[in-house]
PDB file of N, CA and C in Angstrom:
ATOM      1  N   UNK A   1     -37.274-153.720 -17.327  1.00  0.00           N
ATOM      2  CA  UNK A   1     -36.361-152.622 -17.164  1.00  0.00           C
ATOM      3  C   UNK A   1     -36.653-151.850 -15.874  1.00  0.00           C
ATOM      4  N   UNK A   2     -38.027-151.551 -15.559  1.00  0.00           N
ATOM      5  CA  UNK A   2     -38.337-151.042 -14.355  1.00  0.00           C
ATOM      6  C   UNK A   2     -37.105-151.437 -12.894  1.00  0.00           C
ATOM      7  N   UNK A   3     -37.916-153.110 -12.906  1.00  0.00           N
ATOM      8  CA  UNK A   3     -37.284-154.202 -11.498  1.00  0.00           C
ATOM      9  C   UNK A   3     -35.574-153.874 -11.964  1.00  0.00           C
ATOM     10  N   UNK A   4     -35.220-153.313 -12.733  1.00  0.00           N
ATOM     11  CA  UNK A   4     -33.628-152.804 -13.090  1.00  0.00           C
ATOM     12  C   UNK A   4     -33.284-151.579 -12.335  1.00  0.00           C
ATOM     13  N   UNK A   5     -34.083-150.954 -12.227  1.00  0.00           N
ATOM     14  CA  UNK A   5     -34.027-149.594 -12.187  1.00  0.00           C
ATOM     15  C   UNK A   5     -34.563-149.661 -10.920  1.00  0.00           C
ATOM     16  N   UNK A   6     -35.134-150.153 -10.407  1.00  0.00           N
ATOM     17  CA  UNK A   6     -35.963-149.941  -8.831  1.00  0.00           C
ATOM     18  C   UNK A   6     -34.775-150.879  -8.008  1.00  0.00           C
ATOM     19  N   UNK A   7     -33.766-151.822  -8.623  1.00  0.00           N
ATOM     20  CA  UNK A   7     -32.484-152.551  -7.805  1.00  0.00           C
ATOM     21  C   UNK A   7     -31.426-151.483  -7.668  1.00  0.00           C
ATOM     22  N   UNK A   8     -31.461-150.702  -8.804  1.00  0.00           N
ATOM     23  CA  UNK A   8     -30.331-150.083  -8.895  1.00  0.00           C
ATOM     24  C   UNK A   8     -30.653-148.599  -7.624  1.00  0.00           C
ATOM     25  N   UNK A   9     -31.752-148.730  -7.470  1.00  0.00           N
ATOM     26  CA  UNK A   9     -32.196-147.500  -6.587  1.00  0.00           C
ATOM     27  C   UNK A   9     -32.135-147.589  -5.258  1.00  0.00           C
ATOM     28  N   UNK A  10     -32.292-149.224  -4.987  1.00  0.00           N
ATOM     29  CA  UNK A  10     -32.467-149.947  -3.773  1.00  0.00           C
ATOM     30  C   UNK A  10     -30.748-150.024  -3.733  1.00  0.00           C
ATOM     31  N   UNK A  11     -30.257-150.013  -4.651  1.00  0.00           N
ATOM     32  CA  UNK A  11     -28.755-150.434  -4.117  1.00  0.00           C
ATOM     33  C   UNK A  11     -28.005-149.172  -3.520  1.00  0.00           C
ATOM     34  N   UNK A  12     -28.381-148.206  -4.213  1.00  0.00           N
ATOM     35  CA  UNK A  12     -27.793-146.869  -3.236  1.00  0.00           C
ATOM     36  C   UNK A  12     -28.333-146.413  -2.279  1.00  0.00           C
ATOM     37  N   UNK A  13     -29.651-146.656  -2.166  1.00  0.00           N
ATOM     38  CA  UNK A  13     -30.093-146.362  -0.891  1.00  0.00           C
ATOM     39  C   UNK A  13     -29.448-147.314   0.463  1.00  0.00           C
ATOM     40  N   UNK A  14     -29.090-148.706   0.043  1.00  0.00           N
ATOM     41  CA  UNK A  14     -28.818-148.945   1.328  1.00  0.00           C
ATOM     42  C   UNK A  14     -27.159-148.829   0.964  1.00  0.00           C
ATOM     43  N   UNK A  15     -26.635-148.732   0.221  1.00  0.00           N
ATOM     44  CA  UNK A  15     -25.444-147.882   0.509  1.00  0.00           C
ATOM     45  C   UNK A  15     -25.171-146.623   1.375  1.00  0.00           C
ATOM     46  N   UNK A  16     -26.185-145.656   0.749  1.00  0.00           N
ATOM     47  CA  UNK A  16     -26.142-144.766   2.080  1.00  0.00           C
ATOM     48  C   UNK A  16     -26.386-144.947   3.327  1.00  0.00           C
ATOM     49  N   UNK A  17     -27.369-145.855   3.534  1.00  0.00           N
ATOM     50  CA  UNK A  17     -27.835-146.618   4.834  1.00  0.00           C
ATOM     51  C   UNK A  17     -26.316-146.598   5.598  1.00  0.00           C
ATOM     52  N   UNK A  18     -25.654-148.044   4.919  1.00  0.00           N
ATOM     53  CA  UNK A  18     -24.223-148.854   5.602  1.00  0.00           C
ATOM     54  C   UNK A  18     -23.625-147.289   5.815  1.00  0.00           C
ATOM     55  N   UNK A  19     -23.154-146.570   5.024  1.00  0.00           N
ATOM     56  CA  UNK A  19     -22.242-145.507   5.015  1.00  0.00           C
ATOM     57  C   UNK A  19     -22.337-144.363   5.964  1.00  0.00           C
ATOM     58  N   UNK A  20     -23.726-144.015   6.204  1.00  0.00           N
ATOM     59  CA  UNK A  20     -24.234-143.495   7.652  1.00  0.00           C
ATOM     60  C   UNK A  20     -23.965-144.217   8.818  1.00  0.00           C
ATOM     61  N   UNK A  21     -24.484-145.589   8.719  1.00  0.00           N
ATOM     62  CA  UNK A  21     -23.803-146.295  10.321  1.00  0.00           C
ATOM     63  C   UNK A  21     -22.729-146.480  10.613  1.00  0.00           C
ATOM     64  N   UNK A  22     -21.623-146.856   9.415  1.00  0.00           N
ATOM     65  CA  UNK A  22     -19.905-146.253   9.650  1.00  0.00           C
ATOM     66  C   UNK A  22     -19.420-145.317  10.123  1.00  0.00           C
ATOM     67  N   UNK A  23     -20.231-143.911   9.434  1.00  0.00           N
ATOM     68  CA  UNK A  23     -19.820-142.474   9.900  1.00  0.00           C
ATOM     69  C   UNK A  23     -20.368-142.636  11.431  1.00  0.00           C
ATOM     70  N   UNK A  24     -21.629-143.326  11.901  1.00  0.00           N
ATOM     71  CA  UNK A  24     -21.702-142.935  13.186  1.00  0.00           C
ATOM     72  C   UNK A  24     -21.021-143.898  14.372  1.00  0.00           C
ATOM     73  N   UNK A  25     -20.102-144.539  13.524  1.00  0.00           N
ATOM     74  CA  UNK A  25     -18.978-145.576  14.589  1.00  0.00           C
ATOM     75  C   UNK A  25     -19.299-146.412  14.488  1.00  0.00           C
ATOM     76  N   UNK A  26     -20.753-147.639  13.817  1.00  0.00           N
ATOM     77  CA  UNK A  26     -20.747-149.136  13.737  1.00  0.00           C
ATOM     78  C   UNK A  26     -19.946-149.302  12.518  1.00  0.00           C
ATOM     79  N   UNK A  27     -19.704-150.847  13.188  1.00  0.00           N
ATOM     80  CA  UNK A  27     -18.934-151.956  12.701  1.00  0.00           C
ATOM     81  C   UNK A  27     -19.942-152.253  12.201  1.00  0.00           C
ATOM     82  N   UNK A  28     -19.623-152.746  10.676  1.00  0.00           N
ATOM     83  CA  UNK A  28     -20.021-153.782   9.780  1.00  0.00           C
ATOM     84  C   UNK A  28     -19.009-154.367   8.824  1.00  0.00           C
ATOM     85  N   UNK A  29     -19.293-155.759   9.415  1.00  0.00           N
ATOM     86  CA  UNK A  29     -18.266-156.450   8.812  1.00  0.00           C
ATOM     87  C   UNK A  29     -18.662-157.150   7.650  1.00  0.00           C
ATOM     88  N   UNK A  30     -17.821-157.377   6.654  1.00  0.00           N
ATOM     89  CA  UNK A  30     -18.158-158.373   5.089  1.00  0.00           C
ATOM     90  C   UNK A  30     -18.962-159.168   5.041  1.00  0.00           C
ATOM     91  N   UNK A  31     -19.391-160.138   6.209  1.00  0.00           N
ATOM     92  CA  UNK A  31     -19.581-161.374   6.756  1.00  0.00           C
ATOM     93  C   UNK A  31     -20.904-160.822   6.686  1.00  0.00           C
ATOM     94  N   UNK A  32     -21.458-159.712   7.380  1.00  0.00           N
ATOM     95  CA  UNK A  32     -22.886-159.300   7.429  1.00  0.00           C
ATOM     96  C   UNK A  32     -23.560-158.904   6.004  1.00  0.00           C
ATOM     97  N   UNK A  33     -22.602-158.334   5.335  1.00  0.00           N
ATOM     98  CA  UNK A  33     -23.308-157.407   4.019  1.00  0.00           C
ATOM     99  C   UNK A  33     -23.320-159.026   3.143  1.00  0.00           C
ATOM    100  N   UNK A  34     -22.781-159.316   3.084  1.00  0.00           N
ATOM    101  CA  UNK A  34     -23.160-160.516   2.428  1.00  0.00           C
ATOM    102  C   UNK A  34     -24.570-160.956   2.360  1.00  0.00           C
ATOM    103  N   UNK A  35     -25.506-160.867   3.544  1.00  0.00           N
ATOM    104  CA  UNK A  35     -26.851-161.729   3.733  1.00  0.00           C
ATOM    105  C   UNK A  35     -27.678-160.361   3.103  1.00  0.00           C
ATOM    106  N   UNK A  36     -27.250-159.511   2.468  1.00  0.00           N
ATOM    107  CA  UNK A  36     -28.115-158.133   1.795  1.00  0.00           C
ATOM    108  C   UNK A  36     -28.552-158.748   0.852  1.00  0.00           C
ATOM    109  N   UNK A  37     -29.444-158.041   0.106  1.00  0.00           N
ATOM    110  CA  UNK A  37     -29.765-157.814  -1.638  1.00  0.00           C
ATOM    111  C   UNK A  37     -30.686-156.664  -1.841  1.00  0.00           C
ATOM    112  N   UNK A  38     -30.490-156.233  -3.194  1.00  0.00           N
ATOM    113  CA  UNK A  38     -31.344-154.838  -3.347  1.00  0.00           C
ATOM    114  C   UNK A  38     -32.558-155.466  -3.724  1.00  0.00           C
ATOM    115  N   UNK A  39     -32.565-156.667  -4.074  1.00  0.00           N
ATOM    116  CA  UNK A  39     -33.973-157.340  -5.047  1.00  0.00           C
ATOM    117  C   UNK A  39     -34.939-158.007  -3.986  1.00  0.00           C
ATOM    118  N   UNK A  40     -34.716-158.386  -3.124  1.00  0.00           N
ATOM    119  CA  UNK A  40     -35.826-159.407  -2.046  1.00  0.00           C
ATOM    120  C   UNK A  40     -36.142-158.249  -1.528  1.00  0.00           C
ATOM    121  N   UNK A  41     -37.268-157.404  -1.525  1.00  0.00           N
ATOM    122  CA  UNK A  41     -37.845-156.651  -1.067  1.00  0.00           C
ATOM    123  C   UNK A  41     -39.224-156.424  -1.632  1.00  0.00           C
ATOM    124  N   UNK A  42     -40.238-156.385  -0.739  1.00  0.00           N
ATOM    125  CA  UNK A  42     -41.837-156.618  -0.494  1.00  0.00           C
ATOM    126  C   UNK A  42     -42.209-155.269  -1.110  1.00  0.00           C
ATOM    127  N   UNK A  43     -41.683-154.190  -1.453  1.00  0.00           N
ATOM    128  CA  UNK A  43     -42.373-153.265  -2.491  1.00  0.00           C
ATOM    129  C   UNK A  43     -42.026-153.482  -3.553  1.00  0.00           C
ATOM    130  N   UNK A  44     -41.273-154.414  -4.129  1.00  0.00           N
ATOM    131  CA  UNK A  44     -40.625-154.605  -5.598  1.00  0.00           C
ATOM    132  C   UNK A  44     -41.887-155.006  -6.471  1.00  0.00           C
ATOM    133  N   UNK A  45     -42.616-154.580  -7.082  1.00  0.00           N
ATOM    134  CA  UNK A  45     -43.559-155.301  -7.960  1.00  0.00           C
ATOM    135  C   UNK A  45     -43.170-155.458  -9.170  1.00  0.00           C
ATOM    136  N   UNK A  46     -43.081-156.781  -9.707  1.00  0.00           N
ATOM    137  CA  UNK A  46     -41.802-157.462 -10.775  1.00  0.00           C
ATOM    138  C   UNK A  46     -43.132-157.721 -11.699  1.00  0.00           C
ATOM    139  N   UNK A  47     -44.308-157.949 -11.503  1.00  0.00           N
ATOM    140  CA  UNK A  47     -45.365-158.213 -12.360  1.00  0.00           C
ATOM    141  C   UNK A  47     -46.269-157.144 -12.441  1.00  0.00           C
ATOM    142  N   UNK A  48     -46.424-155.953 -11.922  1.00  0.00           N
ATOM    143  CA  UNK A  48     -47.345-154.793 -12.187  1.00  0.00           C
ATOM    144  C   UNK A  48     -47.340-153.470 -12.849  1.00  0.00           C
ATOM    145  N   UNK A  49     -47.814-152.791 -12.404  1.00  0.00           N
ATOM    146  CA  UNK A  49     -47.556-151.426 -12.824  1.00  0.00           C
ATOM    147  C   UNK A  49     -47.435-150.602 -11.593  1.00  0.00           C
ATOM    148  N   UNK A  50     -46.600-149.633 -12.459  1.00  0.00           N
ATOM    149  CA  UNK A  50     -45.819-148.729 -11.562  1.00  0.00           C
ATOM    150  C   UNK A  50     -45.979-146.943 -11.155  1.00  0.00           C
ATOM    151  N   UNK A  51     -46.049-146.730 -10.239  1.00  0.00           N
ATOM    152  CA  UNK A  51     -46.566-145.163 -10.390  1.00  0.00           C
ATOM    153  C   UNK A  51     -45.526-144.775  -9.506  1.00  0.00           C
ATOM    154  N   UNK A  52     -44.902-143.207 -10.225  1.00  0.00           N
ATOM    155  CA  UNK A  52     -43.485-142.913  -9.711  1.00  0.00           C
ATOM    156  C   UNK A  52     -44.137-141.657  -9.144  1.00  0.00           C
ATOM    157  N   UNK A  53     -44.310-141.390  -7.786  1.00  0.00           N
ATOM    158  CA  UNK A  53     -44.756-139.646  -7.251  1.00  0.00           C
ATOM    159  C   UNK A  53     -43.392-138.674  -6.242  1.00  0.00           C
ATOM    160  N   UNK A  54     -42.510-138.178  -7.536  1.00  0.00           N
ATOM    161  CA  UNK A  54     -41.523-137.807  -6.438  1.00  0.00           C
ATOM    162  C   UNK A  54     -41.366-136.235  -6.232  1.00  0.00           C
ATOM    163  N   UNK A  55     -41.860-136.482  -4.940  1.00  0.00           N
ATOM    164  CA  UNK A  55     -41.560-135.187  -3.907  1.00  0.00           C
ATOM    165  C   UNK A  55     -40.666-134.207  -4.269  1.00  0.00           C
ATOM    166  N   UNK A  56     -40.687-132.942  -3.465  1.00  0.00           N
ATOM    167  CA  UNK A  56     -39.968-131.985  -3.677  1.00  0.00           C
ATOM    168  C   UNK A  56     -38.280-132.620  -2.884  1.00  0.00           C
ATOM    169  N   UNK A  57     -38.392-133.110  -1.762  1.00  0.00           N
ATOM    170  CA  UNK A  57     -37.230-133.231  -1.240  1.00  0.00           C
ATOM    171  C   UNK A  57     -35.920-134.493  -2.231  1.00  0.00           C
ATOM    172  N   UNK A  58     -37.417-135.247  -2.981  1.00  0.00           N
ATOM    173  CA  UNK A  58     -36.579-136.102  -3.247  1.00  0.00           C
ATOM    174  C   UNK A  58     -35.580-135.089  -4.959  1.00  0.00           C
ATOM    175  N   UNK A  59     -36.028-134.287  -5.407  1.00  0.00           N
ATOM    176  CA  UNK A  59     -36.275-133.902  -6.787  1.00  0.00           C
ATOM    177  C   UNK A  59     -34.820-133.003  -6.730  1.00  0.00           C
ATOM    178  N   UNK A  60     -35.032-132.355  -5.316  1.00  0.00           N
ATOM    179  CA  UNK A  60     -33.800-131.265  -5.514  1.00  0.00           C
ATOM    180  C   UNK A  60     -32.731-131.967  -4.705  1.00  0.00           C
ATOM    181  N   UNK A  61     -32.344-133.328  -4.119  1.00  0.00           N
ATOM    182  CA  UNK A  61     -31.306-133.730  -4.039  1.00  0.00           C
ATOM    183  C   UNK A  61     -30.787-135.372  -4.682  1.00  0.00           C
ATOM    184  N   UNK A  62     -31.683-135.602  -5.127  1.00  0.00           N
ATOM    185  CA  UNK A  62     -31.315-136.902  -5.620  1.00  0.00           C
ATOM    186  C   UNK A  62     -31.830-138.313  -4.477  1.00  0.00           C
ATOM    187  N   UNK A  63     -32.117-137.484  -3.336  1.00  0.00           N
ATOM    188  CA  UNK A  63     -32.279-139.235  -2.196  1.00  0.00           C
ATOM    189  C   UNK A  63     -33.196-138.661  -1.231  1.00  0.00           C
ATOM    190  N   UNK A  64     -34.074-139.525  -1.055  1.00  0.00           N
ATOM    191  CA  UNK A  64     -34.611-139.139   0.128  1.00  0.00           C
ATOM    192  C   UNK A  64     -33.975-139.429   1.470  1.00  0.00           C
ATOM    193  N   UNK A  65     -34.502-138.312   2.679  1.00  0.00           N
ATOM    194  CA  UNK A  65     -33.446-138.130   3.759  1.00  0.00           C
ATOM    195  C   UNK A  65     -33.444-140.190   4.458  1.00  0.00           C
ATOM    196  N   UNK A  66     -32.673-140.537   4.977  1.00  0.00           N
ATOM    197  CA  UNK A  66     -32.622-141.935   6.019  1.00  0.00           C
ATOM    198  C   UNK A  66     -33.217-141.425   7.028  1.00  0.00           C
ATOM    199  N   UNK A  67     -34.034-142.272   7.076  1.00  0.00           N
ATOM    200  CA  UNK A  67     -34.854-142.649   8.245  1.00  0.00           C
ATOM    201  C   UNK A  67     -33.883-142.996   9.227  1.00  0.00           C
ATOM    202  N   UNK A  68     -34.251-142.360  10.941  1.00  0.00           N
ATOM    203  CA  UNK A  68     -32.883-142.374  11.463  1.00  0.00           C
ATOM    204  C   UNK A  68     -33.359-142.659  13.100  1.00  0.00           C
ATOM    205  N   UNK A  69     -34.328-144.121  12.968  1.00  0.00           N
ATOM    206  CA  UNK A  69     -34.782-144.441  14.271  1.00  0.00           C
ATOM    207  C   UNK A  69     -34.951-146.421  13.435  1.00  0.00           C
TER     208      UNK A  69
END
């Protein structure tokens, strides 16, 4: 249930990602988002344990800010 919940987290985050580089005038086309996934990612630990430490910034808006370099 975790690796559920850590895709579903990964999936809005890079939603906001795409949705920021639109607002700032890139093109992304279908063709690209296609080669995405929220699950192939090197912090996903699908066999361990999990420790959740969330910040003040993350607590009072729901997302942490994008990294923007």
């Amino acid at each position: 249930m975790v690796s559920n919940a850590i895709t579903v987290w990964n999936t809005v985050y890079m939603q906001a990602a795409i949705d920021e580089l639109v607002r700032k005038g890139e093109s992304i086309e279908d063709s690209e988002l296609v080669h995405l996934s929220p699950i192939r990612f090197q912090h996903i630990n699908r066999y361990g344990r999990f420790r959740f430490d969330i910040g003040d910034d993350v607590a009072s808006s729901g997302l942490r800010p994008l990294r923007s370099d």
